[in-house]
PDB file of N, CA and C in Angstrom:
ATOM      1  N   UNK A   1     -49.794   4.795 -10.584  1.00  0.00           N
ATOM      2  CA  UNK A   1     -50.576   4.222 -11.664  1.00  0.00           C
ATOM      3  C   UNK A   1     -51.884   4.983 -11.826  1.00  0.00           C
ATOM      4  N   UNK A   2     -52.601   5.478 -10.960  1.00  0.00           N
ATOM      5  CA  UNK A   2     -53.726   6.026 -10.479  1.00  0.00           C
ATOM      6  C   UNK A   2     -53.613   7.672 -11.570  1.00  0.00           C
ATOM      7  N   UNK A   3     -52.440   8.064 -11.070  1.00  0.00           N
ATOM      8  CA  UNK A   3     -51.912   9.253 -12.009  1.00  0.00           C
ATOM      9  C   UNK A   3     -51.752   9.324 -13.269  1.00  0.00           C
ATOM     10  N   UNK A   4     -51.348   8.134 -13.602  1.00  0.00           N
ATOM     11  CA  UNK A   4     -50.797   8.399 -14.845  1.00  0.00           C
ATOM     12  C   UNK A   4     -52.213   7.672 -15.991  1.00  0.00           C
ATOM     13  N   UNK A   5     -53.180   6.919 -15.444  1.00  0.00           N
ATOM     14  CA  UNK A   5     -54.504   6.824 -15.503  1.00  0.00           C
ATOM     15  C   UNK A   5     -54.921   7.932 -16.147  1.00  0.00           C
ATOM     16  N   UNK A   6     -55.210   9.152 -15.153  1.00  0.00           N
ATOM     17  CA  UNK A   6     -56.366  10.246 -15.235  1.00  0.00           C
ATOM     18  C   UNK A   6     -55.540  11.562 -16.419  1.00  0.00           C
ATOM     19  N   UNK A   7     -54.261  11.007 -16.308  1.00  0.00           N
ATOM     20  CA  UNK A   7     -53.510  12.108 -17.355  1.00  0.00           C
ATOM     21  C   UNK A   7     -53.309  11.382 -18.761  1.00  0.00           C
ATOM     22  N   UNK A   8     -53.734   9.746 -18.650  1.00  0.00           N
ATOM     23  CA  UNK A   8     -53.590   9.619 -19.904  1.00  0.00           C
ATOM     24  C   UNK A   8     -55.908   9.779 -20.255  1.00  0.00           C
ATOM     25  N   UNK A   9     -56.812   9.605 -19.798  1.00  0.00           N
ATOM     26  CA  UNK A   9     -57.489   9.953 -19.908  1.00  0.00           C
ATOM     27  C   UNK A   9     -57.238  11.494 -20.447  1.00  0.00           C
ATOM     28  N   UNK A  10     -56.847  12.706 -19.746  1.00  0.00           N
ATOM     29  CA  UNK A  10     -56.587  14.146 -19.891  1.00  0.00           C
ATOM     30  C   UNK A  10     -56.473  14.247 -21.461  1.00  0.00           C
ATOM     31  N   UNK A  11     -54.790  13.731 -21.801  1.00  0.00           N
ATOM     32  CA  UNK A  11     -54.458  13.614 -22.440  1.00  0.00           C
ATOM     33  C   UNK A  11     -55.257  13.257 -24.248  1.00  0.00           C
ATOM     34  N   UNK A  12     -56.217  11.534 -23.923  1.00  0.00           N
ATOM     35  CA  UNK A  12     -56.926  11.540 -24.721  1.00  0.00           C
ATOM     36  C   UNK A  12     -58.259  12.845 -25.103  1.00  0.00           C
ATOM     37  N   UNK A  13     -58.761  13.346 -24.062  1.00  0.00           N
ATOM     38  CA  UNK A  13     -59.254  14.207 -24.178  1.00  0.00           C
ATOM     39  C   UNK A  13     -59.304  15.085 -25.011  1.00  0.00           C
ATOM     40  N   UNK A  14     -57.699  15.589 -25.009  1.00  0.00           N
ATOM     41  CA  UNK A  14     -56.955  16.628 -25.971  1.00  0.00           C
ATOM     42  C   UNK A  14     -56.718  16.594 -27.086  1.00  0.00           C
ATOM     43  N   UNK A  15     -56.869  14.885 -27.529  1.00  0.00           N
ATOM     44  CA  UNK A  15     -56.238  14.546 -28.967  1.00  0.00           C
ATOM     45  C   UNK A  15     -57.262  14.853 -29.915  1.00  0.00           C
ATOM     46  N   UNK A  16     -58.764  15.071 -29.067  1.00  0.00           N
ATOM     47  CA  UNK A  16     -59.846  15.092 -30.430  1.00  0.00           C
ATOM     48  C   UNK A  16     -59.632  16.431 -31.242  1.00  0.00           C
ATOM     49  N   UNK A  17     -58.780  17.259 -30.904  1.00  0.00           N
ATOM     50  CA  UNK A  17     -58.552  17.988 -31.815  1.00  0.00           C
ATOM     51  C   UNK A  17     -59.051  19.460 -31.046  1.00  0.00           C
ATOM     52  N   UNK A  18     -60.600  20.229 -31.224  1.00  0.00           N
ATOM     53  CA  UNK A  18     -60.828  20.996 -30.606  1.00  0.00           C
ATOM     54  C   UNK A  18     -61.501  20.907 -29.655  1.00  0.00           C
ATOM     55  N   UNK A  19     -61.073  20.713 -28.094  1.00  0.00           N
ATOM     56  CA  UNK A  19     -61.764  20.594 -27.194  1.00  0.00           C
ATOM     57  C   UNK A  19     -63.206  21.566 -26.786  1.00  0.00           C
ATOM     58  N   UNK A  20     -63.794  21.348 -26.639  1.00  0.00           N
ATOM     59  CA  UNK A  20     -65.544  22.458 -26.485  1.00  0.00           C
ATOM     60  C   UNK A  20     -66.154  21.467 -25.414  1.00  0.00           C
ATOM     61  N   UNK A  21     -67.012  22.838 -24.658  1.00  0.00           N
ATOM     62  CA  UNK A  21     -67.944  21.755 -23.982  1.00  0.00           C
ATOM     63  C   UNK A  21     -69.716  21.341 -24.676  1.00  0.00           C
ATOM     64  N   UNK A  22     -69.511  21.692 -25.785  1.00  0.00           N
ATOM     65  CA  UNK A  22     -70.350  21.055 -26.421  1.00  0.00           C
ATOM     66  C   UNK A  22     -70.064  19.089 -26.559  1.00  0.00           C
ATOM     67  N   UNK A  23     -71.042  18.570 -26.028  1.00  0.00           N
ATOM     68  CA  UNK A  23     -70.632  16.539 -26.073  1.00  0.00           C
ATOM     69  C   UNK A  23     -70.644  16.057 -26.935  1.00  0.00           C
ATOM     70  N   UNK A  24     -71.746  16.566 -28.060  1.00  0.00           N
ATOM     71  CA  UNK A  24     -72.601  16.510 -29.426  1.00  0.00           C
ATOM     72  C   UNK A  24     -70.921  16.464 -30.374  1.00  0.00           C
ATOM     73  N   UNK A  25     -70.400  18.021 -30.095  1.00  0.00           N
ATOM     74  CA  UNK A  25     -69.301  18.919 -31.120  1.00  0.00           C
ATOM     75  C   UNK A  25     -68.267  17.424 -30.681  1.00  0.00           C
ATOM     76  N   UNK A  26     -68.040  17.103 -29.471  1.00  0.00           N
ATOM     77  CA  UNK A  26     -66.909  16.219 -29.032  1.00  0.00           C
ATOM     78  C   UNK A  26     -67.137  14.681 -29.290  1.00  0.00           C
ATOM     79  N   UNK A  27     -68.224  14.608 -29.411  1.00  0.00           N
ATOM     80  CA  UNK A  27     -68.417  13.403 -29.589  1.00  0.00           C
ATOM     81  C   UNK A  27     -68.732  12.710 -30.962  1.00  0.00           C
ATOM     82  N   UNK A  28     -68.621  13.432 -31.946  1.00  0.00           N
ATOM     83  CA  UNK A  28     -68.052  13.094 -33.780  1.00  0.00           C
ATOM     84  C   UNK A  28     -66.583  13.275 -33.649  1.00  0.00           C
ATOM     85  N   UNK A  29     -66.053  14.653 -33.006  1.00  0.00           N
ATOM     86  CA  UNK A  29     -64.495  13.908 -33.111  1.00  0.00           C
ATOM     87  C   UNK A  29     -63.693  12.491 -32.245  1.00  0.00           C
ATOM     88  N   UNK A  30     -64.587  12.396 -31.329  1.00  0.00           N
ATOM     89  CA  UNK A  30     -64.198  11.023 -31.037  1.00  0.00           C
ATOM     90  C   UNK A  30     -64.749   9.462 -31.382  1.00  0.00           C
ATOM     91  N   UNK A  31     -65.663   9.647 -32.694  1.00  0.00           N
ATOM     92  CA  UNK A  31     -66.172   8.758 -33.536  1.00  0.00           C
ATOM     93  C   UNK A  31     -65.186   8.763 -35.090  1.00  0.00           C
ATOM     94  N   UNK A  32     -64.538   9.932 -34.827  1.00  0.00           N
ATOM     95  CA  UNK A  32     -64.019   9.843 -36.430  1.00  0.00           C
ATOM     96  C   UNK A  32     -62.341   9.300 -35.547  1.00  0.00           C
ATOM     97  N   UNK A  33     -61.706   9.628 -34.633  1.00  0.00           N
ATOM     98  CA  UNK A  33     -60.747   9.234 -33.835  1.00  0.00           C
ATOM     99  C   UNK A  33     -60.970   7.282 -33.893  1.00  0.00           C
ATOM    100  N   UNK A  34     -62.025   7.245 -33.589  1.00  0.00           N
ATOM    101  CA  UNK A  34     -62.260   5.541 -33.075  1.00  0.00           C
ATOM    102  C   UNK A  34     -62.418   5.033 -35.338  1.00  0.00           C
ATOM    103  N   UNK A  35     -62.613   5.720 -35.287  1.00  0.00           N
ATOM    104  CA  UNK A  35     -63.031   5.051 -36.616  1.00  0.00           C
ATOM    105  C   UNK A  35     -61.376   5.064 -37.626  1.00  0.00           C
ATOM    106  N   UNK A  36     -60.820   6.204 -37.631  1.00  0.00           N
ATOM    107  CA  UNK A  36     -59.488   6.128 -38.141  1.00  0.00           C
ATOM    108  C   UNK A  36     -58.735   4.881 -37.742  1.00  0.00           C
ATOM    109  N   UNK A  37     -58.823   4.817 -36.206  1.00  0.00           N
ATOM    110  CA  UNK A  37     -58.236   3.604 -35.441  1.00  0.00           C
ATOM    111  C   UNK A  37     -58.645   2.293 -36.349  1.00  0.00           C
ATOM    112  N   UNK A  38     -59.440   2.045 -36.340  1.00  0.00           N
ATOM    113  CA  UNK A  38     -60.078   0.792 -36.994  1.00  0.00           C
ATOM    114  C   UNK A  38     -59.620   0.828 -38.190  1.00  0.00           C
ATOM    115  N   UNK A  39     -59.505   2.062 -38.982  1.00  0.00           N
ATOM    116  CA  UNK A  39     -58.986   1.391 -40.577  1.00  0.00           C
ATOM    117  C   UNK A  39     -57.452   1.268 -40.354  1.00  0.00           C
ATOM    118  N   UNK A  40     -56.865   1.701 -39.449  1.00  0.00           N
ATOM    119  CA  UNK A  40     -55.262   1.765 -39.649  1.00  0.00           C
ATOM    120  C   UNK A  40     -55.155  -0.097 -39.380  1.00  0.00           C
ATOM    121  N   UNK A  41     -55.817   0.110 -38.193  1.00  0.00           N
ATOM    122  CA  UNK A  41     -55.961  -1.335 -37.756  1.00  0.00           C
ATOM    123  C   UNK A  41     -56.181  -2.673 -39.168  1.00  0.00           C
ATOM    124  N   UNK A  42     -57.635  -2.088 -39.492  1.00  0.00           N
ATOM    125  CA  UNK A  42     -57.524  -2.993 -41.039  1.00  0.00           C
ATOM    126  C   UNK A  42     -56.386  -3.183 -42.059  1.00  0.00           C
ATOM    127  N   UNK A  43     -55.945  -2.294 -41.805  1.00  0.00           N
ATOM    128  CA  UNK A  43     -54.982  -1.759 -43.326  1.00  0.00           C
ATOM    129  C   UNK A  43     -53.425  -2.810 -42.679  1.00  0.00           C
ATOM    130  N   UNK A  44     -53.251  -2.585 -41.634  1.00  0.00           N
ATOM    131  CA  UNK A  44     -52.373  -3.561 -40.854  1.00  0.00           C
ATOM    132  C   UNK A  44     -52.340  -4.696 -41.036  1.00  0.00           C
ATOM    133  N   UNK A  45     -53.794  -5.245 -40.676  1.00  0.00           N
ATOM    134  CA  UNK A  45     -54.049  -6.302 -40.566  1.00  0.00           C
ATOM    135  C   UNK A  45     -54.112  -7.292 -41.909  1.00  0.00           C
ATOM    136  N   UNK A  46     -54.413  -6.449 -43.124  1.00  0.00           N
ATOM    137  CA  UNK A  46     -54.158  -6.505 -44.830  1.00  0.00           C
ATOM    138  C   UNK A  46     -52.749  -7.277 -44.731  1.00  0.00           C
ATOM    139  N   UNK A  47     -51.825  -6.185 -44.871  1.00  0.00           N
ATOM    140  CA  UNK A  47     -50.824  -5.815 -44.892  1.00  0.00           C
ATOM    141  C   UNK A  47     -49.993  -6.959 -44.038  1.00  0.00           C
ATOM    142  N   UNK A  48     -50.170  -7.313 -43.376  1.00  0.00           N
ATOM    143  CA  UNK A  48     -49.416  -8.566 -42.318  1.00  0.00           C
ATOM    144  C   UNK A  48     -50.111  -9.953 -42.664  1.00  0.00           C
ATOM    145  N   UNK A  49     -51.005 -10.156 -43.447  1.00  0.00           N
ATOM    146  CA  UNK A  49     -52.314 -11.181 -43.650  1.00  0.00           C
ATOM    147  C   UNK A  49     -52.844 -11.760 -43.218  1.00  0.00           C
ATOM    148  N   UNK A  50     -53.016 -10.736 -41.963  1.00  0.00           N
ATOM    149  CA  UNK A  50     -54.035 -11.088 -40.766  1.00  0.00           C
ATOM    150  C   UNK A  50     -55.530 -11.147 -40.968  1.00  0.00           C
ATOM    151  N   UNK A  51     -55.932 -10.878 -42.109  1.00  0.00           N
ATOM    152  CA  UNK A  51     -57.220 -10.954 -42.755  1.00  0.00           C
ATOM    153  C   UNK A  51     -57.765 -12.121 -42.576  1.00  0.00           C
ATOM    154  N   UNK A  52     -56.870 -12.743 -43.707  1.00  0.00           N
ATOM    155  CA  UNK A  52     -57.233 -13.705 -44.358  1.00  0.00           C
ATOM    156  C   UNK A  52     -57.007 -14.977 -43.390  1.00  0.00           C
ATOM    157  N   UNK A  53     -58.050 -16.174 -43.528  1.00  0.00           N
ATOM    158  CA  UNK A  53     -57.783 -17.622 -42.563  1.00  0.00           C
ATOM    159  C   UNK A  53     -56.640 -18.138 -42.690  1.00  0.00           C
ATOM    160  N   UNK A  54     -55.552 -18.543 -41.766  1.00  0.00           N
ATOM    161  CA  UNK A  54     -54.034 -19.425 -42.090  1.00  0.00           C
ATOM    162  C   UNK A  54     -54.467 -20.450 -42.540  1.00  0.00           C
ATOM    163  N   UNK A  55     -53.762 -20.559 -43.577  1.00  0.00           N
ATOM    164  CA  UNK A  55     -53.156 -21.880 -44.021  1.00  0.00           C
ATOM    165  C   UNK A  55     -52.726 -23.030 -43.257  1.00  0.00           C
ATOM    166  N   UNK A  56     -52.488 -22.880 -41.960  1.00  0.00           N
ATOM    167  CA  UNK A  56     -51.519 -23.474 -41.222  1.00  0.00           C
ATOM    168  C   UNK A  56     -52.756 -24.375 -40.573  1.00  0.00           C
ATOM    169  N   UNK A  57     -53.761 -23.564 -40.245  1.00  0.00           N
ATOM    170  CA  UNK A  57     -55.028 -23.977 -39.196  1.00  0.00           C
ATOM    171  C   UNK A  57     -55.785 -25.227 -40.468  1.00  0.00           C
ATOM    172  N   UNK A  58     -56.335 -26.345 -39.875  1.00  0.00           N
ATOM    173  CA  UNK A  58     -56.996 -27.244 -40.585  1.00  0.00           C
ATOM    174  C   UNK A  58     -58.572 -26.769 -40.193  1.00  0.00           C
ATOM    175  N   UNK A  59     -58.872 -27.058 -40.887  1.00  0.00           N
ATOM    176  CA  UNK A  59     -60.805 -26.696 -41.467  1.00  0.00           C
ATOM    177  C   UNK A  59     -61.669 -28.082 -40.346  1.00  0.00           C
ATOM    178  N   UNK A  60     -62.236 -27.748 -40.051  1.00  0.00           N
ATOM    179  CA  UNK A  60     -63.072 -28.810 -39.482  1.00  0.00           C
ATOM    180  C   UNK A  60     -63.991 -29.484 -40.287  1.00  0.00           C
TER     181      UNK A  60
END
């Protein structure tokens, strides 16, 4: 578990696209990464009508 931990860390590492050791250069691609996340997430959440309050739930 320990392994597969630090390689999926690795891994994320890799996804920002161009790895540099600039933190500044790496750290907008992993704000635009977190931020894509969130609209797919929204757009889902639209889309399934997870938005919006159920119907089902009574109002206090």
């Amino acid at each position: 578990m320990f392994v597969f931990s630090i390689m999926s860390a690795a891994v994320l590492g890799c996804l920002t696209g161009c790895f540099t050791t600039d933190t500044y250069h790496n750290e907008k691609h992993s704000d635009t990464i977190r931020k894509d996340i969130d609209a797919a997430h929204r757009d889902i959440d639209r889309v399934l009508g997870l938005d919006e309050p159920s119907p089902l739930v009574e109002e206090e």
